[in-house]
Protein backbone atom coordinates (compact mmCIF):
# COMPACT_ATOMS: atom_id res chain seq x y z
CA UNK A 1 -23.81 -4.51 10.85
CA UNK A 2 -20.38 -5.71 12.07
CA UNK A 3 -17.06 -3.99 11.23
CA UNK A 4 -14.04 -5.12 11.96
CA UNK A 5 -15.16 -6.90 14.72
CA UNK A 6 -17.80 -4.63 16.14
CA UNK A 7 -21.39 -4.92 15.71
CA UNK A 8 -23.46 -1.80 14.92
CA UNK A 9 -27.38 -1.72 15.41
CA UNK A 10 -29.06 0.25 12.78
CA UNK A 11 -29.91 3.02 16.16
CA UNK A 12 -27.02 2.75 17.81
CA UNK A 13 -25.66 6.18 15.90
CA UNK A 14 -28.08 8.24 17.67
CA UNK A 15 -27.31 6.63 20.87
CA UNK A 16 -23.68 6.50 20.89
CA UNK A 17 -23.81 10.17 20.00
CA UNK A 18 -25.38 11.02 24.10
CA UNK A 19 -22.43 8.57 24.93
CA UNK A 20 -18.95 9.41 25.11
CA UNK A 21 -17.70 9.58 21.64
CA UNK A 22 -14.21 9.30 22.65
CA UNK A 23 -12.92 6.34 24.85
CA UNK A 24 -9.48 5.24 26.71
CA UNK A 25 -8.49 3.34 23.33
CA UNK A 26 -8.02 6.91 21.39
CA UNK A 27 -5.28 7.51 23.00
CA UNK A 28 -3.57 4.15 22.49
CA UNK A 29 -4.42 4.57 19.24
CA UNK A 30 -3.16 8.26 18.70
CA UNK A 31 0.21 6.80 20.33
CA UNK A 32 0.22 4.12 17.41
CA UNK A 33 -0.40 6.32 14.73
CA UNK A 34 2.11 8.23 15.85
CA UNK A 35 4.76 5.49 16.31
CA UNK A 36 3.95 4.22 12.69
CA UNK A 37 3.92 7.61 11.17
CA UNK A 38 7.42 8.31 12.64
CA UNK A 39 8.80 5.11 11.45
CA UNK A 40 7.76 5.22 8.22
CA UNK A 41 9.05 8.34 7.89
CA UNK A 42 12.42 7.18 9.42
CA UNK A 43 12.72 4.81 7.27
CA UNK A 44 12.47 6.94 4.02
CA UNK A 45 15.95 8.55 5.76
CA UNK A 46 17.13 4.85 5.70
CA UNK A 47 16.88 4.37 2.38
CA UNK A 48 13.16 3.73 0.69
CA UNK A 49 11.35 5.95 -1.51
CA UNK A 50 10.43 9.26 -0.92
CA UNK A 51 6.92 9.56 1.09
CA UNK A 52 7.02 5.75 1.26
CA UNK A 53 8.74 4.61 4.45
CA UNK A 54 5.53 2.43 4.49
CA UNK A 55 2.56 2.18 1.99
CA UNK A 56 1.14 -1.95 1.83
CA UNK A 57 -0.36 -1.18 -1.78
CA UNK A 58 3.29 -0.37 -3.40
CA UNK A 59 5.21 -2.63 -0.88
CA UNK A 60 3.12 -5.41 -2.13
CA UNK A 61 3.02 -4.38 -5.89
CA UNK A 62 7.25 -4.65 -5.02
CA UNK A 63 6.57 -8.31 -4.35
CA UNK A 64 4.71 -9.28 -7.28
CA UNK A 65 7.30 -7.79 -9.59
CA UNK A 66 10.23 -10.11 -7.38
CA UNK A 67 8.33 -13.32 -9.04
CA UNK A 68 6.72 -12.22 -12.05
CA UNK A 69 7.88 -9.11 -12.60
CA UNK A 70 9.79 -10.46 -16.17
CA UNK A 71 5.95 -11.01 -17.77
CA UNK A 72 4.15 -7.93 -15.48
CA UNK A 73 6.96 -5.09 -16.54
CA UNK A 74 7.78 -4.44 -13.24
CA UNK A 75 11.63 -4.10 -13.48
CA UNK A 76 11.31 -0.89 -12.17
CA UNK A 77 9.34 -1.95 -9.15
CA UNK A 78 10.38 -5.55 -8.39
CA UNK A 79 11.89 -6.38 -4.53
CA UNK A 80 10.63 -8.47 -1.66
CA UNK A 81 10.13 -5.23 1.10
CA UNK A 82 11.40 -6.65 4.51
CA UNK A 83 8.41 -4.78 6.21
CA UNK A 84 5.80 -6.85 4.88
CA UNK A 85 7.51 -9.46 6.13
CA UNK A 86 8.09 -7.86 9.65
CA UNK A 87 4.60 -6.82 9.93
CA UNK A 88 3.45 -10.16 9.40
CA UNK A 89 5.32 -12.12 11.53
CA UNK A 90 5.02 -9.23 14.11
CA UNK A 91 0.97 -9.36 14.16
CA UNK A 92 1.06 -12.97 14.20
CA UNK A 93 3.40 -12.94 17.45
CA UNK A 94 1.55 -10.36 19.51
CA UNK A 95 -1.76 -12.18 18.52
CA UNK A 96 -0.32 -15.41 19.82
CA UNK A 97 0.69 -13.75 22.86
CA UNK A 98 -2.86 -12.42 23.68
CA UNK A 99 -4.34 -15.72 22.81
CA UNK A 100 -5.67 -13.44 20.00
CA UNK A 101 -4.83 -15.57 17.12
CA UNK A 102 -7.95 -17.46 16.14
CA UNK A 103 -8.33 -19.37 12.31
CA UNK A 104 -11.39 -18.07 11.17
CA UNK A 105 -12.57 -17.07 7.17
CA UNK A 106 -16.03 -18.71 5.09
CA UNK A 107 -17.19 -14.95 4.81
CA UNK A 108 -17.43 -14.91 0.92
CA UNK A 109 -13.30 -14.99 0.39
CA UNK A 110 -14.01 -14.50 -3.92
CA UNK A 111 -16.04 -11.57 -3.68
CA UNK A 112 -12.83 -10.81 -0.86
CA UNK A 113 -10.67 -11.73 -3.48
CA UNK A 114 -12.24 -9.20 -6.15
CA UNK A 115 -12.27 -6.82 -3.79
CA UNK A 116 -8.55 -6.58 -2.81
CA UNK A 117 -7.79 -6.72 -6.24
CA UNK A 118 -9.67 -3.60 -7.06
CA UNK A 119 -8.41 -1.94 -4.24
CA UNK A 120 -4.70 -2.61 -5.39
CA UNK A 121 -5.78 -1.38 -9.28
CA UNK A 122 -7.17 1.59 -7.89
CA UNK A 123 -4.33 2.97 -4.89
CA UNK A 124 -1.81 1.81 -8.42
CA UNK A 125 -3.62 4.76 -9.70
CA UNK A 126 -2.89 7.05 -7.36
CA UNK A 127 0.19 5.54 -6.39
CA UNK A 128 -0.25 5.15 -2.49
CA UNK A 129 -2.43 2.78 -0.48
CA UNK A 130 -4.76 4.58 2.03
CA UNK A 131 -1.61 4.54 4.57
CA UNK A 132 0.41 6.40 1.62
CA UNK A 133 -2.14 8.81 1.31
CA UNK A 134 -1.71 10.26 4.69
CA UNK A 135 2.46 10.18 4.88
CA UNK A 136 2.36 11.34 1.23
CA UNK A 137 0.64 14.47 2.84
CA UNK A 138 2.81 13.77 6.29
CA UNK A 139 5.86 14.55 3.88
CA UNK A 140 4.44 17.95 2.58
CA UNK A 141 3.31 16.37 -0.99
CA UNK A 142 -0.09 18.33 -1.82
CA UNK A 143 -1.40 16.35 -4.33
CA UNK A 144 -2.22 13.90 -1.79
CA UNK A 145 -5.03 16.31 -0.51
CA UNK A 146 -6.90 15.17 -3.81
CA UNK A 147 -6.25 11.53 -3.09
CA UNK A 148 -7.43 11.93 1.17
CA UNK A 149 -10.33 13.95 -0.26
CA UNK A 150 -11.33 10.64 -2.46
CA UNK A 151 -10.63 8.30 0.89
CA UNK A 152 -13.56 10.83 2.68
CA UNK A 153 -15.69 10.18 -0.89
CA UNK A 154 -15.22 6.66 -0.35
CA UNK A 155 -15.85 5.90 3.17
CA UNK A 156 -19.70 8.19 2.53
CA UNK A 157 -20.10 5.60 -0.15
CA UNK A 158 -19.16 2.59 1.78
CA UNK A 159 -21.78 4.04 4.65
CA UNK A 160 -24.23 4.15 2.16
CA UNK A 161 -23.82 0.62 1.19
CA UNK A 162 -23.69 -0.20 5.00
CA UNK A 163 -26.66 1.53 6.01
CA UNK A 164 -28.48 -0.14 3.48
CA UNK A 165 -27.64 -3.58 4.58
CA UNK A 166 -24.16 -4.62 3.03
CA UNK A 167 -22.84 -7.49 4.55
CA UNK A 168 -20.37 -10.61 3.80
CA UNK A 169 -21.62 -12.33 6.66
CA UNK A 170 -19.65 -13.31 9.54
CA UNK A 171 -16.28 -15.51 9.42
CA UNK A 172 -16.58 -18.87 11.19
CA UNK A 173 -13.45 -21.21 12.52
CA UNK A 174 -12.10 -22.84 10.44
CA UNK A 175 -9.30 -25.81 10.36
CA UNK A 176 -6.40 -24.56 12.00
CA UNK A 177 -3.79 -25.23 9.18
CA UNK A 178 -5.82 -22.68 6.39
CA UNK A 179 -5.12 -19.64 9.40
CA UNK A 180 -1.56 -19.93 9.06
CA UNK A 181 -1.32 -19.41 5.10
CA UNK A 182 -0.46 -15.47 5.44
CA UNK A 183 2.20 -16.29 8.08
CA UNK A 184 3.88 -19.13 6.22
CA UNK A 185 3.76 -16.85 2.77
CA UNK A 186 5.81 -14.55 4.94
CA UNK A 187 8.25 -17.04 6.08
CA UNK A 188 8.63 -18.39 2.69
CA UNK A 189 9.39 -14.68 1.77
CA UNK A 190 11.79 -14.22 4.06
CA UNK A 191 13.91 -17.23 3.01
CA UNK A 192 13.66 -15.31 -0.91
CA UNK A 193 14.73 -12.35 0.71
CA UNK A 194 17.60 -13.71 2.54
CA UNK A 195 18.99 -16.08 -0.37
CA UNK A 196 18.77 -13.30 -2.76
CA UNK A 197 20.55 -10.29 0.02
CA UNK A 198 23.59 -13.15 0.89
CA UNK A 199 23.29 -15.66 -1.76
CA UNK A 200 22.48 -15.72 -5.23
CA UNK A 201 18.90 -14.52 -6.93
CA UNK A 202 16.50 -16.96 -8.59
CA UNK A 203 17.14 -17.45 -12.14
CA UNK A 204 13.42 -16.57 -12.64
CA UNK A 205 13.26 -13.95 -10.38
CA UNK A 206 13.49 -9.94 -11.10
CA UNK A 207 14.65 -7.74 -8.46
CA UNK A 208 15.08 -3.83 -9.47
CA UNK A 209 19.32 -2.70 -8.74
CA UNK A 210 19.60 -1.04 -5.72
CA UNK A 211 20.30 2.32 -6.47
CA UNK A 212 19.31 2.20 -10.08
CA UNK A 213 18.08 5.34 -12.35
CA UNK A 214 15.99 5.27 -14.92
CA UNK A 215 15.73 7.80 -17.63
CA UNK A 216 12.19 9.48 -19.39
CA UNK A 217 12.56 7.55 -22.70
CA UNK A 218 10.71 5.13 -24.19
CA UNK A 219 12.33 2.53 -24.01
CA UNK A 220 13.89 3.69 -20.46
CA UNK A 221 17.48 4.36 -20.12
CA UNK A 222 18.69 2.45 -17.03
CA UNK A 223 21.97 3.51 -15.07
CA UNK A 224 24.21 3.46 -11.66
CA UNK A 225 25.19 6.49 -10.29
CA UNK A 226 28.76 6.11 -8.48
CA UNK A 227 29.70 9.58 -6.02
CA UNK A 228 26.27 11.17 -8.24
CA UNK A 229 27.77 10.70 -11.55
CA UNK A 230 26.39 8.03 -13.61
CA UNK A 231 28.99 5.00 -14.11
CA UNK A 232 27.27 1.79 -15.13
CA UNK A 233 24.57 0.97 -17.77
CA UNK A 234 22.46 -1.63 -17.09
CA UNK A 235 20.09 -1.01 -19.96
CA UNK A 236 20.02 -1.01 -22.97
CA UNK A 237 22.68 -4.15 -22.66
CA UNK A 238 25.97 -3.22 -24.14
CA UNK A 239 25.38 -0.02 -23.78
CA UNK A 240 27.83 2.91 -23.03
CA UNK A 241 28.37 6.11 -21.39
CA UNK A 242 29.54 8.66 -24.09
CA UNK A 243 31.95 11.78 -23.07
CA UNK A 244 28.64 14.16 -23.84
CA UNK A 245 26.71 12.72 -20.45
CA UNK A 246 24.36 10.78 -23.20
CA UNK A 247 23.70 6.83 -23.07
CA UNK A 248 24.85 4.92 -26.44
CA UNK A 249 23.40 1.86 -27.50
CA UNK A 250 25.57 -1.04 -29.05
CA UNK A 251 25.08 -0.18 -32.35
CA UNK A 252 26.05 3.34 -31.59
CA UNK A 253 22.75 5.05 -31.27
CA UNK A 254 22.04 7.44 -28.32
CA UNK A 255 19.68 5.81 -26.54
CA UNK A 256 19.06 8.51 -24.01
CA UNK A 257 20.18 12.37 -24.62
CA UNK A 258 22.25 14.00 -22.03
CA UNK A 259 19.68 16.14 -20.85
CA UNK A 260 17.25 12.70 -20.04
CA UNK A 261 20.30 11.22 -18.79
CA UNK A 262 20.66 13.98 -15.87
CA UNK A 263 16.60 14.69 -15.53
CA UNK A 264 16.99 10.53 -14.48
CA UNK A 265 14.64 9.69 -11.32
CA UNK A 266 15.70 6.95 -9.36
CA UNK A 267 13.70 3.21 -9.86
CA UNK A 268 11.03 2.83 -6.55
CA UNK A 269 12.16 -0.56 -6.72
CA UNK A 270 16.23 0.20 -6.17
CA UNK A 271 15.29 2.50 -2.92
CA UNK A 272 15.41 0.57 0.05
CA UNK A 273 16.62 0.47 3.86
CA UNK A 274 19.00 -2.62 5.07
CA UNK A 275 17.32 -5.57 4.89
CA UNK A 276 17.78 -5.91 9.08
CA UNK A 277 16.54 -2.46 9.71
CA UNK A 278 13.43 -3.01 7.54
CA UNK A 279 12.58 -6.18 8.93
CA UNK A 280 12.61 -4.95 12.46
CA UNK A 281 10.56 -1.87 11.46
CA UNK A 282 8.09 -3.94 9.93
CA UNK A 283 8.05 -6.43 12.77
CA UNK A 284 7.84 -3.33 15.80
CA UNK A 285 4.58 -1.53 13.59
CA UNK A 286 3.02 -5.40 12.96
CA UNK A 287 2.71 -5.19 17.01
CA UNK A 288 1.56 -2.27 17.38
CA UNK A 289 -1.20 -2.41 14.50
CA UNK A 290 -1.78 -5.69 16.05
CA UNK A 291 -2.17 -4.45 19.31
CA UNK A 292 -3.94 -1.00 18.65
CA UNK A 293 -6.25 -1.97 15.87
CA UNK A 294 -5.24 0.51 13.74
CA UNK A 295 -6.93 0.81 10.33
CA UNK A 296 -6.57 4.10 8.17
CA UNK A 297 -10.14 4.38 6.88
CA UNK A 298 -11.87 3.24 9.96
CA UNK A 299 -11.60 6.75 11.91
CA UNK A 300 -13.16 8.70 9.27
CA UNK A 301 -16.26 5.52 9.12
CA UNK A 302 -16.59 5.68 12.62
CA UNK A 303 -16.50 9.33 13.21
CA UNK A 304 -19.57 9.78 10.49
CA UNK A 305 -21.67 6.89 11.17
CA UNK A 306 -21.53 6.50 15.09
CA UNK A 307 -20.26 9.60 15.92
CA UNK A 308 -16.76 7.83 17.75
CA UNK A 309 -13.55 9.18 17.11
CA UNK A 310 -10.85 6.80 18.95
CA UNK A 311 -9.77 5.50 15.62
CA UNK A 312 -9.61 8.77 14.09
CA UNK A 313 -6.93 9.62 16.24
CA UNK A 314 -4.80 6.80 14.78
CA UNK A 315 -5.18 8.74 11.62
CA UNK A 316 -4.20 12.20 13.12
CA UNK A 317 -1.22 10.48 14.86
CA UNK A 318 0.19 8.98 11.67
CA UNK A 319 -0.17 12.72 10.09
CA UNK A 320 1.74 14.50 12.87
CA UNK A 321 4.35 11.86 13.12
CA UNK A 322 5.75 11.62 9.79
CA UNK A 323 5.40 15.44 9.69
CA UNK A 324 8.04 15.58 12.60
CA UNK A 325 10.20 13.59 12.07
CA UNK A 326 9.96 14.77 7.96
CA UNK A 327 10.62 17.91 9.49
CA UNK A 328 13.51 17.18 11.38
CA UNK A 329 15.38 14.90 9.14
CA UNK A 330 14.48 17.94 6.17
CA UNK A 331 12.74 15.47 4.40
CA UNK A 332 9.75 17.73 4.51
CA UNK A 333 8.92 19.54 0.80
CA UNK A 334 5.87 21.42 0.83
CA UNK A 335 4.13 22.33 -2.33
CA UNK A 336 2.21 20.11 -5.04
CA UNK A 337 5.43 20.15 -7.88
CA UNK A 338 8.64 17.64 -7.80
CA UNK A 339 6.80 15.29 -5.21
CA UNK A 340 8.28 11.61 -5.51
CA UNK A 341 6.29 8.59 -6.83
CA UNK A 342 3.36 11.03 -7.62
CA UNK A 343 1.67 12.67 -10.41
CA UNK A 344 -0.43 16.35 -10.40
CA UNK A 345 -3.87 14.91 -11.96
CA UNK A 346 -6.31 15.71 -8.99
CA UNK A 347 -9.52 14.32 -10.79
CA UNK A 348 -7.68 11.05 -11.52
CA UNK A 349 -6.50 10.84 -7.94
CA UNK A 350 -9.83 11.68 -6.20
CA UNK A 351 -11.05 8.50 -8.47
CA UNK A 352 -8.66 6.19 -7.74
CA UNK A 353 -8.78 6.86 -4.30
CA UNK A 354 -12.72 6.65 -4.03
CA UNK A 355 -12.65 3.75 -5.76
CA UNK A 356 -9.56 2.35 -3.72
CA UNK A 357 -11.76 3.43 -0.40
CA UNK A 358 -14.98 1.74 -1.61
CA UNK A 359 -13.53 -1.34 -1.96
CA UNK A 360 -12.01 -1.91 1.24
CA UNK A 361 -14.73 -0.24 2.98
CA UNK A 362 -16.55 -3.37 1.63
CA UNK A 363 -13.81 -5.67 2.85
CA UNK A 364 -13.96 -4.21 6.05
CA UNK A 365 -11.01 -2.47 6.81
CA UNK A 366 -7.85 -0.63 4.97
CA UNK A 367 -5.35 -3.07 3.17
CA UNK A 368 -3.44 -2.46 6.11
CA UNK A 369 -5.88 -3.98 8.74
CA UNK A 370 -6.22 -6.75 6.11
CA UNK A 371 -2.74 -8.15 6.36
CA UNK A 372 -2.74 -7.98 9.83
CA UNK A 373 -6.34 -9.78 10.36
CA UNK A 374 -4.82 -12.03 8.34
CA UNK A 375 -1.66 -12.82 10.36
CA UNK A 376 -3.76 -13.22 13.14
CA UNK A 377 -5.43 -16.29 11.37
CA UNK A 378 -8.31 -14.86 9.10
CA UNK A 379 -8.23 -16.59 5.98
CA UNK A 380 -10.68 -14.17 4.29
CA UNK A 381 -8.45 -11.28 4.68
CA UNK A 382 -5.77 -13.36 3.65
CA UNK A 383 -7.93 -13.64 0.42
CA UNK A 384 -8.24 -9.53 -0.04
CA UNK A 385 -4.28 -9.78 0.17
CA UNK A 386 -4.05 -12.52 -2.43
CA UNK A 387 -6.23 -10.14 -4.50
CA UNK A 388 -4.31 -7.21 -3.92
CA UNK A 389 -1.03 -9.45 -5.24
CA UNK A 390 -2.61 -10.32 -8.37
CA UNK A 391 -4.16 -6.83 -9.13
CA UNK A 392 -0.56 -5.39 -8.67
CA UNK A 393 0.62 -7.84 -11.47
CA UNK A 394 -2.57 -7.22 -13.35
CA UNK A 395 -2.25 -3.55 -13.30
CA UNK A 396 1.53 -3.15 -14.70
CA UNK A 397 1.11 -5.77 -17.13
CA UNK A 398 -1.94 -4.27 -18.54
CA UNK A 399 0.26 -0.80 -18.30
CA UNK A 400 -3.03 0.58 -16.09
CA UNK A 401 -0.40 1.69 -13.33
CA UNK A 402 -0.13 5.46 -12.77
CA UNK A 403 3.62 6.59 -12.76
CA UNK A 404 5.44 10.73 -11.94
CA UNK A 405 3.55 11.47 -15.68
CA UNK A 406 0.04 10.78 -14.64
CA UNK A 407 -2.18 8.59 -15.31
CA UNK A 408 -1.68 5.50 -17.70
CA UNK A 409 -3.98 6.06 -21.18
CA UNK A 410 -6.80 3.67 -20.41
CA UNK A 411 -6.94 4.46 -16.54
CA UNK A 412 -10.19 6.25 -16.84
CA UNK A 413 -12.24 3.20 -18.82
CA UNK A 414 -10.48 0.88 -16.04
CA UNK A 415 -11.93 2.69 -12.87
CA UNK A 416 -15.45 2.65 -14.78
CA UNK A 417 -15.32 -0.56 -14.44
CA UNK A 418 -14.28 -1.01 -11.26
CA UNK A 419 -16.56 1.05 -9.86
CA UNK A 420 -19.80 -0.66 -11.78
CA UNK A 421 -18.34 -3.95 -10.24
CA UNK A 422 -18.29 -2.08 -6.74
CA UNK A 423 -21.75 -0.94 -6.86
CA UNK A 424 -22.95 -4.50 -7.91
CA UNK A 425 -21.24 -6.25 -5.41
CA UNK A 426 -22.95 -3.45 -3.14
CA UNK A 427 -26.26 -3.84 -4.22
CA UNK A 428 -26.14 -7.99 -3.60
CA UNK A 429 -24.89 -7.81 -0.79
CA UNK A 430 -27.46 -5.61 0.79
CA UNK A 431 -30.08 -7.69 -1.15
CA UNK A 432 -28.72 -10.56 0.26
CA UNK A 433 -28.94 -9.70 3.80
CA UNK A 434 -32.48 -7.97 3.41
């Protein structure tokens, strides 16, 4: 079987077990995870959301809502994040570098497709990609022990599938042009990002206020704050402040009470670092994840199936990074209640995050090894990230999307089926290679 570019033999577990289970790449890796984990949490003191310096799932879900986020209801969640950008381009320069960057892909890119997109519907669920999962727990949020415990659930089911034979063949080259897509989507991105920070936004474009608070009401109150008082309402339009603290529609109903008004959280979207100092984050952790191979599922697959932990130390660096530097910023809040961009169901976030896990242990690798496979020129995991993009619009306009509350209404029935398409793609593609 190969993953991520290593070939296992169906003995080789017992025999890499007599070997040494830990090489001189764990500790390259442990320094990576602990560069990334540090940055993302720096970045959180910068300006982005809470426990979300980094996380690829939500950053790209962001993106999505910048272009269609006026037909997906994503207002709340709708900006091109700088460090998708950064990691791109960064992966795609260290790979050139190393002579590293190779167009390859022709490894069933649908079922790829399918797969990223089920990924995205399921880390929506649990709010946090597999990276999320760990600085979500890196910033003292418990609840993310339910969500690593379903990343563990589904990297056993993902060995399963591999022991019995799962396989999406092998990528070949392929012409040069179709291995630059994922770098030239970030370019274009970057010209979006930099029209609508010093110019003027696209007419059809949405892009969340920086800064913005949204109330609990249905429909959402949505506000400024100006020295922590609110002092502009953007929604409902022509609506007021009132000398009571409560939001007045134009026809003079309150459209959010005084009490909602002040309970306000502010919108994921509207939380963000300068656009320079996210773009050179991103670009620093693209070389390093370029460079290190770093993949947040791929310690805890390695570790069980051939008994080698060098990528599991990745993992473990990320953790004790963004638990410093949480720590000494006091960004660190232990405990499982008033956690941001998170919700206390356990069962529904051990689901998600199975289901999340199985998916890209079928792909391969964690959403974040996808996008930077594909900035070094794979056009199949350039597919998974094209799925992952239009799951994230998929899951808010469908209202599937988990938000502080829990989980959306028809969540459950969604990861049902999910996970029946997981275990068929499973099953064919261990009959296939049989």
């Amino acid at each position: 079987m190969t993953i991520i570019g290593r070939t296992y033999s169906a003995s080789e577990g017992s025999g890499m077990a007599k070997r040494r289970v830990v090489g001189p790449t764990a500790w390259i890796l442990g320094g990576a995870g602990l560069f990334i984990g540090a940055v993302a949490a720096w970045l959180v003191s910068q300006g982005n959301p809470g426990n979300m310096g980094l996380c690829i799932a939500c950053f790209l879900r962001d993106i999505t809502g910048f272009f269609v986020g006026g037909v997906t209801n994503q207002g709340a969640v709708a900006y091109i994040r700088p460090e998708i950008i950064g990691i791109i381009l960064g992966a795609m320069g260290a790979a050139l570098v190393t002579r590293e960057f190779r167009p390859r892909g022709g490894s069933a890119p649908l079922v790829r497709f399918v797969l990223g997109f089920i990924f995205m519907a399921g880390a929506l669920i649990f709010l946090g990609c597999t990276v999320r999962a760990w600085l979500r727990l890196g910033g003292g949020d418990l609840t993310a022990i339910w969500g690593v415990l379903g990343i563990v659930a589904g990297v056993l089911l993902g060995i399963v599938a591999l022991k019995r034979g799962f396989s999406l063949g092998r990528a070949k080259a392929i012409a040069k042009p179709l291995g630059w897509i994922l770098p030239a989507l970030a370019v274009v991105l970057l010209v979006f990002a930099l029209i609508t920070a010093f110019g003027t936004k696209p007419e059809f474009a949405a892009q969340t206020k920086e800064g913005a608070f949204a109330t609990g009401d249905k429909p959402a109150a949505v506000f400024l704050k100006t020295d922590g008082e609110p002092s502009q309402v953007l929604k409902p339009e022509g609506g007021s402040l009132a000398e009571d603290g409560s939001i007045v529609a134009e026809d003079g109903s309150v459209a959010a009470s005084a009490e909602s008004v002040a309970a306000a959280k502010p919108q994921p979207g509207g939380k963000r670092a300068i656009i320079w100092v996210s773009l050179i984050a991103g670009l620093a952790i693209g070389v390093v994840a370029q460079r290190s191979r770093f993949c947040s599922i791929g310690g805890i697959r390695d570790a069980i199936l051939v008994k080698r932990y060098d990528l599991l130390f990745g993992v473990v660096g990320l953790l004790i990074g963004s638990t410093i530097i949480n720590l000494v910023l006091g960004q660190y809040n232990l405990g499982f209640a008033n956690q941001p961009v998170a919700h206390n169901d356990a069962l529904g976030s051990f689901a998600a995050m199975t289901v999340a896990t199985f998916a890209a242990m079928l792909l391969g690798g964690c959403p974040f090894r996808q996008v930077i496979m594909g900035s070094e020129g794979d056009s199949d995991a350039t597919m998974a990230v094209a799925g992952m993009l239009v799951g994230a619009g998929f899951m808010h306009w469908a209202s599937l999307a988990s938000s502080g509350k829990g989980l959306a209404p028809n969540a459950w029935l969604a990861m049902g089926v999910m996970a029946v398409i997981l275990v068929a793609v499973a099953l064919f593609g261990a009959r296939k290679t049989a």
